[in-house]
Protein backbone atom coordinates (compact mmCIF):
# COMPACT_ATOMS: atom_id res chain seq x y z
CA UNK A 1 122.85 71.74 89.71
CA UNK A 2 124.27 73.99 86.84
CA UNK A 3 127.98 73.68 87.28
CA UNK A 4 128.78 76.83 84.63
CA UNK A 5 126.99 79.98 83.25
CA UNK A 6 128.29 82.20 80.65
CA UNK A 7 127.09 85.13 79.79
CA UNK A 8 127.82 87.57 76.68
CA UNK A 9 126.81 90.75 75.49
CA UNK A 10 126.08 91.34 71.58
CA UNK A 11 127.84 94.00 70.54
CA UNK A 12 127.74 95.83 67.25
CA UNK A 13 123.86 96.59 66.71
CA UNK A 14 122.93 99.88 65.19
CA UNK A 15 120.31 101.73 66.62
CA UNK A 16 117.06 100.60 66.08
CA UNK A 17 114.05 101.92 64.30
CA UNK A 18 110.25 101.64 63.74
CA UNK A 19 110.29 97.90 61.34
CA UNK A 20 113.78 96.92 62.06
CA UNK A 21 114.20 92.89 62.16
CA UNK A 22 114.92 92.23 65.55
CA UNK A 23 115.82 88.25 64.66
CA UNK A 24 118.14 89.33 61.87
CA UNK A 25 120.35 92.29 63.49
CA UNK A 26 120.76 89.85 66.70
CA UNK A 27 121.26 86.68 64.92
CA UNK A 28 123.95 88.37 62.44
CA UNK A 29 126.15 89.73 64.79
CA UNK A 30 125.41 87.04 67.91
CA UNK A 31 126.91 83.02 67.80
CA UNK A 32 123.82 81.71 68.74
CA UNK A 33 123.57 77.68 69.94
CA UNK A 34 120.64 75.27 70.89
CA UNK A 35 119.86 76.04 74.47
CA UNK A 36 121.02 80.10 75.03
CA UNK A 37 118.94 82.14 76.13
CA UNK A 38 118.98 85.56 74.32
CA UNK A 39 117.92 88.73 76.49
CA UNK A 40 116.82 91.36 75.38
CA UNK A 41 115.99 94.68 76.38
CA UNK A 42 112.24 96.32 76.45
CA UNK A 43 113.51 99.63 74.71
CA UNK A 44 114.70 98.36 71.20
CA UNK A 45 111.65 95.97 71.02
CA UNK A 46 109.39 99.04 71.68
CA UNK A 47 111.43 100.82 68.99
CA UNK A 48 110.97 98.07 66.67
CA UNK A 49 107.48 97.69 67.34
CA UNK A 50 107.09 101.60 66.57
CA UNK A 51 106.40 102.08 70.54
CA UNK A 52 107.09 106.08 70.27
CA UNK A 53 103.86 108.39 70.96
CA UNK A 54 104.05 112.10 70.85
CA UNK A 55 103.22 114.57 74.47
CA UNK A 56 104.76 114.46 77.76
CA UNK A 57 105.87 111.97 80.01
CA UNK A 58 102.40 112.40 82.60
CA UNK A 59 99.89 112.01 79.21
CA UNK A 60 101.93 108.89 78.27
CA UNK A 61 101.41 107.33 81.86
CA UNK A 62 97.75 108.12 82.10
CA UNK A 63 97.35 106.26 78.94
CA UNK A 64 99.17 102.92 80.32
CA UNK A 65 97.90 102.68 82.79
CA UNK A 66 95.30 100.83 84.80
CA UNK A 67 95.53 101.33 88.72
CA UNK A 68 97.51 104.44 90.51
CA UNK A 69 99.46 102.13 93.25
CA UNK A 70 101.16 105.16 94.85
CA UNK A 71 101.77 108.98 94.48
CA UNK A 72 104.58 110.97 96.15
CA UNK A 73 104.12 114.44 94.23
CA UNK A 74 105.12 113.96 90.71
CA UNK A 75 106.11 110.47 90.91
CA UNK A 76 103.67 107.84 90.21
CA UNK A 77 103.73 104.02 90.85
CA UNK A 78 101.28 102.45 88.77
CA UNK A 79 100.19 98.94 87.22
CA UNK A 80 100.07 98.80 83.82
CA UNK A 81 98.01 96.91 81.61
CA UNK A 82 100.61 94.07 81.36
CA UNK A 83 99.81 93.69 85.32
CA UNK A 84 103.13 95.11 85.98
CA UNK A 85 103.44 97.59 89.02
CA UNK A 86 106.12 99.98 88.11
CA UNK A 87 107.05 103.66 88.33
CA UNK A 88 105.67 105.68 85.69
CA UNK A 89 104.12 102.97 83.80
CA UNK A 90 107.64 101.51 82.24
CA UNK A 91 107.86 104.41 80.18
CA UNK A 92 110.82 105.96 78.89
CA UNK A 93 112.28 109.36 77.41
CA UNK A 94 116.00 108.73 76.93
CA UNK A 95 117.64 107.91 73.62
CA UNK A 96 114.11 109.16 72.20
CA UNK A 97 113.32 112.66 70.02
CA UNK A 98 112.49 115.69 72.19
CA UNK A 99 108.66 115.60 72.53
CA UNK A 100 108.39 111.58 72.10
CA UNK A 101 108.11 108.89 75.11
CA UNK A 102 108.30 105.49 74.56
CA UNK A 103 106.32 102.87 76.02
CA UNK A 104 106.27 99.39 76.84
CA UNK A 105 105.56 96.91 74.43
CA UNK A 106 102.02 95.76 74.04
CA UNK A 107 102.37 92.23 74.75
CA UNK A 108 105.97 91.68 75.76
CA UNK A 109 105.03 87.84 76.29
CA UNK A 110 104.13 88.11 72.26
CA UNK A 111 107.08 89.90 71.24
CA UNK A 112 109.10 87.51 72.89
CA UNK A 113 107.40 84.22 70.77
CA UNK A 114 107.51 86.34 67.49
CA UNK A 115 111.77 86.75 67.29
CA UNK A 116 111.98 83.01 68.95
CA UNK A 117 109.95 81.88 66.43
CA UNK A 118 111.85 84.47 63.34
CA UNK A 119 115.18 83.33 65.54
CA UNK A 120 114.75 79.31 64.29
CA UNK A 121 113.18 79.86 60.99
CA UNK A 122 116.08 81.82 60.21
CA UNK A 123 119.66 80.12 62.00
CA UNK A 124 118.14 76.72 63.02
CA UNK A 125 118.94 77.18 66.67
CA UNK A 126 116.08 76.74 69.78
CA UNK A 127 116.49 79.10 71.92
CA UNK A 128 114.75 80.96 75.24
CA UNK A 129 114.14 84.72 75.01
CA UNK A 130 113.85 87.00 77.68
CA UNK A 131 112.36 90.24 77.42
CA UNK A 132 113.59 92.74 80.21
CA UNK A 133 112.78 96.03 82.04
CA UNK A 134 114.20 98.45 84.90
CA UNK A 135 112.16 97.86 87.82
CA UNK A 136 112.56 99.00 91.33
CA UNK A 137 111.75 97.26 94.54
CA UNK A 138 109.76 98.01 97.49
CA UNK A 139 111.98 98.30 100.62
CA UNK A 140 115.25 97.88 98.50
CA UNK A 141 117.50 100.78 96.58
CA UNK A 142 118.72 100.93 93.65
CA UNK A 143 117.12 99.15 90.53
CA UNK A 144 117.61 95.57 88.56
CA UNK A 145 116.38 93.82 85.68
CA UNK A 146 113.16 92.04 85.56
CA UNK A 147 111.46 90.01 83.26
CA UNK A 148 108.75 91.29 81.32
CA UNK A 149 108.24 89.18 78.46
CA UNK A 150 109.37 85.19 77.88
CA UNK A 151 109.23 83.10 75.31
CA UNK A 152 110.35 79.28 75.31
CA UNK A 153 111.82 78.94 79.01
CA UNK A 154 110.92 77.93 82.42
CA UNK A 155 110.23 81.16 83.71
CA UNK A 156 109.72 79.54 87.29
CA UNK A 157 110.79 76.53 89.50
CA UNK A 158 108.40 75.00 91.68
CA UNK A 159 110.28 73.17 94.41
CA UNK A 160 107.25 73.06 96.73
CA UNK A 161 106.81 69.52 97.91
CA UNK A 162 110.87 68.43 97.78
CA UNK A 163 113.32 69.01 100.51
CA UNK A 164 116.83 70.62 101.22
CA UNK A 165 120.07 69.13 102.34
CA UNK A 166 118.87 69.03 105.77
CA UNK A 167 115.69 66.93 104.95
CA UNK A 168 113.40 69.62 105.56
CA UNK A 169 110.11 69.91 103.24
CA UNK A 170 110.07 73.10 100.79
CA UNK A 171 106.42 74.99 101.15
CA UNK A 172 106.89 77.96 99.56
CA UNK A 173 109.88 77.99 97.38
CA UNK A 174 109.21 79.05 93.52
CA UNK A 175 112.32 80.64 92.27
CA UNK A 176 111.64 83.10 89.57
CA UNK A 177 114.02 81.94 86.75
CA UNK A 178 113.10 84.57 84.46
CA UNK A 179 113.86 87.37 86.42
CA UNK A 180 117.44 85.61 87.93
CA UNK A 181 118.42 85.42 84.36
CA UNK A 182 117.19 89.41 83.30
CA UNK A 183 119.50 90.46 86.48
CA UNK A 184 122.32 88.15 85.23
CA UNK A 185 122.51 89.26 81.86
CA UNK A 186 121.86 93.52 82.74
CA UNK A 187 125.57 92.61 84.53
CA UNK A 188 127.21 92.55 80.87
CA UNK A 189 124.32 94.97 79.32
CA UNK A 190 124.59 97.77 80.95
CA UNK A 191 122.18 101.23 81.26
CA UNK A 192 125.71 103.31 80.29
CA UNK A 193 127.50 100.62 77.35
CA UNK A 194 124.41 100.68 74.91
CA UNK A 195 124.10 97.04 74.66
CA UNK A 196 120.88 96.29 74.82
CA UNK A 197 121.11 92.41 73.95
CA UNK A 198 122.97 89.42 76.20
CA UNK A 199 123.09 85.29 75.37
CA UNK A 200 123.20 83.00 78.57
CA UNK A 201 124.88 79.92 77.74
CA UNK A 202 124.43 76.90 80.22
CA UNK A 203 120.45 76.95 80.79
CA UNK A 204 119.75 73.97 78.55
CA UNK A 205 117.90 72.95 81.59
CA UNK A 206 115.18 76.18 81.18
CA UNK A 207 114.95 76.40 77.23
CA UNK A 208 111.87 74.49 76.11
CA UNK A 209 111.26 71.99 73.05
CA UNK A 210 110.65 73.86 69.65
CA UNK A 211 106.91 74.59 69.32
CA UNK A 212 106.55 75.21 73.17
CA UNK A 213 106.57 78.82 74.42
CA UNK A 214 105.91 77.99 77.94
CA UNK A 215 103.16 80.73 80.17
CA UNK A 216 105.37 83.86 79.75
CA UNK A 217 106.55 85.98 82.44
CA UNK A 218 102.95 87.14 82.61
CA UNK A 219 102.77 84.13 85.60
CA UNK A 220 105.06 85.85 87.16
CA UNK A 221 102.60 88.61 87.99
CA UNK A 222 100.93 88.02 91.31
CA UNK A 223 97.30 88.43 91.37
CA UNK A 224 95.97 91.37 93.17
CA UNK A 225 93.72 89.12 95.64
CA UNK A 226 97.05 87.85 96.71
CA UNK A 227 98.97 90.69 97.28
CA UNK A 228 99.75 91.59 100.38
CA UNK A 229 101.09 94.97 99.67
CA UNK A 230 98.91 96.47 96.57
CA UNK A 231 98.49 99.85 97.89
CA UNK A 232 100.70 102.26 99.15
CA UNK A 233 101.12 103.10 102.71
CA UNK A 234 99.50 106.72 102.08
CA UNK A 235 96.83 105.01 99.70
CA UNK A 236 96.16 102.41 102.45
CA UNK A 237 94.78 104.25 105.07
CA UNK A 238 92.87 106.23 102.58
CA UNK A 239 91.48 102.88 101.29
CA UNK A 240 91.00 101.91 104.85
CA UNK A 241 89.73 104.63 106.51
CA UNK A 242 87.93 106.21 103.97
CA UNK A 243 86.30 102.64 102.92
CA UNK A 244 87.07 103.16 99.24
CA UNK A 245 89.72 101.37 97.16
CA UNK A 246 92.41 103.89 94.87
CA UNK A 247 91.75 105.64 92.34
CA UNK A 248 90.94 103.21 89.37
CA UNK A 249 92.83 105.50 86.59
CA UNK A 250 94.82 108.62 86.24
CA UNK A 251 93.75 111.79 88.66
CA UNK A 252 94.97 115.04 87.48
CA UNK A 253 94.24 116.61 90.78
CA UNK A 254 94.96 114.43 94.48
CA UNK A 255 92.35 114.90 96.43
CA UNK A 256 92.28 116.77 99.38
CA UNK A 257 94.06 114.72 102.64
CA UNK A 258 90.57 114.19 103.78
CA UNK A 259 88.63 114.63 100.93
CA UNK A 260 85.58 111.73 101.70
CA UNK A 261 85.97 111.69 105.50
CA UNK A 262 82.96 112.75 106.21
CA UNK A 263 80.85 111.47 103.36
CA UNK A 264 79.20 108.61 105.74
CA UNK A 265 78.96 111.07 108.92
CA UNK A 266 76.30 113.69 110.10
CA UNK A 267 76.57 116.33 112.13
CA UNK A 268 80.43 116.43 112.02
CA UNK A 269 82.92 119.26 110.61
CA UNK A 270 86.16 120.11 110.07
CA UNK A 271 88.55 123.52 111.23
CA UNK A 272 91.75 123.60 109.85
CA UNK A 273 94.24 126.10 111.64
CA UNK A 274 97.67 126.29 111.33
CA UNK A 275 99.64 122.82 112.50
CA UNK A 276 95.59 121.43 114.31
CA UNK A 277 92.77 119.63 112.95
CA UNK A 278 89.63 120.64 115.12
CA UNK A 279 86.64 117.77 114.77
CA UNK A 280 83.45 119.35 116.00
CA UNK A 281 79.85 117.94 115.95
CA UNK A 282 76.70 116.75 118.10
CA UNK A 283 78.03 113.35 119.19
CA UNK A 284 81.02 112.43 121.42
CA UNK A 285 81.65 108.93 120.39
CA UNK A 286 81.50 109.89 116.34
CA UNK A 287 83.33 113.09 117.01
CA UNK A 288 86.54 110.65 118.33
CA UNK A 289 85.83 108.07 115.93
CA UNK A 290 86.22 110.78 112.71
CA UNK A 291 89.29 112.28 114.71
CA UNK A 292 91.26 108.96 114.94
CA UNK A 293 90.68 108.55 111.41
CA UNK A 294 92.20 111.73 110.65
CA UNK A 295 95.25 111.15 112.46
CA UNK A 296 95.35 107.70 110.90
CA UNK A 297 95.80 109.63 107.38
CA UNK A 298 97.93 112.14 108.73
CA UNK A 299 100.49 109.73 110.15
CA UNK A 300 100.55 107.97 106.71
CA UNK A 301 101.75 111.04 105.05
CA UNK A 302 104.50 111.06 107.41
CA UNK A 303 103.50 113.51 110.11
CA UNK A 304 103.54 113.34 114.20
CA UNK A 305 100.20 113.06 115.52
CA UNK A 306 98.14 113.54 118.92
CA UNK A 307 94.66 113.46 119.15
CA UNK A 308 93.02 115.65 122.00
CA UNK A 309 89.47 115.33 123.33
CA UNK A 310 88.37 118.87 124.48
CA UNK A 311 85.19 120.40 126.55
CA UNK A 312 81.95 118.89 125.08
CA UNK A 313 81.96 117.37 121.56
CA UNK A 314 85.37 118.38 120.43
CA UNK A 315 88.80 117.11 119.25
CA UNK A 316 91.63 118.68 117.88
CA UNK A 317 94.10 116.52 115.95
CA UNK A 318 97.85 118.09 116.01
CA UNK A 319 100.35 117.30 113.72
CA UNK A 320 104.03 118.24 113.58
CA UNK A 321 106.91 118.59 110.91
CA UNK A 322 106.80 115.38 108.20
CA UNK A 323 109.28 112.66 108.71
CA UNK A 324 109.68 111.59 104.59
């Protein structure tokens, strides 16, 4: 058990630019010990690392990334390249020239070793870095600190196997170290103060020998094969239903709602008019079938749905005002 955690923001760095020494400008100004962890956040390592590309916000997404997770209008949820499923690939256009985006760096895990490694060559110390990004969370407001990048710490605990204070066998229970310590040390950061580096003293416990980096906080990505909730709910039932996974890259047009419905089916079309979907075609039984799956993706974009058989082979799907 840890009985005390401080934590301290390093003040005084000048903005950084393209080349700047990362290791010196937080080493100089931050009273660095064996066993701190130093976090630090994604934007001046991107800045350092000469992260800035020219065009707007939408071209720099499609370039990063790999997998379109969800899409309400403009706003895109995506994974990027790091694995990381995040709105508009990590990218970022504040404190940046008009006309420039910055984007994650390329291998945040790699960044990470680099200024631990610079960090003891230069002021003797071992110590953890963290290297940390502005994530949301499904089903939760509001936005915390993740980590992104880890050098020389445990980034998680694996308690499987022992047992709490009532005797009862942990099965599941991996605490994410890395990411408890990026949401600790955004509490002295702060989006608004412009301090964009922290030092956690009292992990000893986390920071690893000299010479051993540890896996990064890339194992903290779950695979996709074991995620339970890769797609989003509109995306889903078009996977679903339509029997075809996402899109695999950027899309500068979303297809129609039912665009592929009826790619597998003969003998069926659709009549769109006004708030009703009317399914006609030769056979009953696939005339209901391709209806149902209509209201399927027309309840996951939010709207009230009834399905009605009518004379013959007919059905008319009717949908009302959206709920989101």
């Amino acid at each position: 058990m840890r009985k005390h955690l401080e934590i301290y923001p390093v003040t005084g760095l000048p903005e950084v630019a393209a080349g700047a020494d990362l290791a010196g400008l937080i080493g100089d100004e931050a009273d660095l010990r064996d066993g701190d962890v130093v976090s630090v956040t994604s934007k001046i390592v991107s800045k350092a690392e000469g992260r800035l590309t020219t065009g707007t916000r939408r071209e720099a997404v499609d370039t990063e990334l790999v997998r379109v997770v969800a899409q309400r209008g403009d706003t895109r949820i995506v994974q990027t390249r790091h694995g990381l499923v995040m709105a508009a690939a990590g990218t970022d256009t504040s404190n940046t020239a008009p006309g420039t985006v910055l984007l994650l760096p390329v291998d945040p895990d790699h960044s990470a070793r680099l200024l631990r490694t610079a960090l003891k060559e230069r002021y003797d110390v071992n110590v953890g870095v963290i290297i940390t990004d502005t994530l949301g969370r499904p089903w939760r407001n509001g936005q915390t600190d993740l980590a992104i990048g880890a050098a020389g710490v445990r980034v998680m605990e694996d308690l499987r196997g022992t047992t709490d204070s009532h005797g009862n066998v942990l099965a599941v229970t991996e605490p994410a170290l890395a990411d408890e310590i990026a949401g600790a040390s955004e509490l002295v950061k702060g989006k608004a103060d412009g301090v964009p580096v922290a030092v956690l003293r009292g992990l000893q416990d986390v920071v690893l020998p000299i010479g051993e980096h540890g896996p990064g906080a890339r194992a903290l990505v779950r695979d996709a094969e074991f995620d339970m909730f890769s797609l989003g709910t509109r995306e889903a039932a078009r996977a679903a239903v339509l029997e075809r996974q996402a899109p695999a890259g950027p899309r500068d047009v979303d297809p129609e709602l039912w665009d592929g419905l009826l790619d597998d089916v003969e003998g069926v079309h659709l009549e769109l008019l006004d708030n009703a979907v009317t399914v006609f075609g030769d056979e009953p039984v696939t005339v209901g079938l391709v209806a149902e799956r209509l209201a399927v993706l027309l309840h996951a974009e939010g709207y009230g749905v009834s399905v009605r058989t009518g004379p013959g082979s007919e059905a008319t799907v009717t949908f009302g005002s959206r709920s989101r």
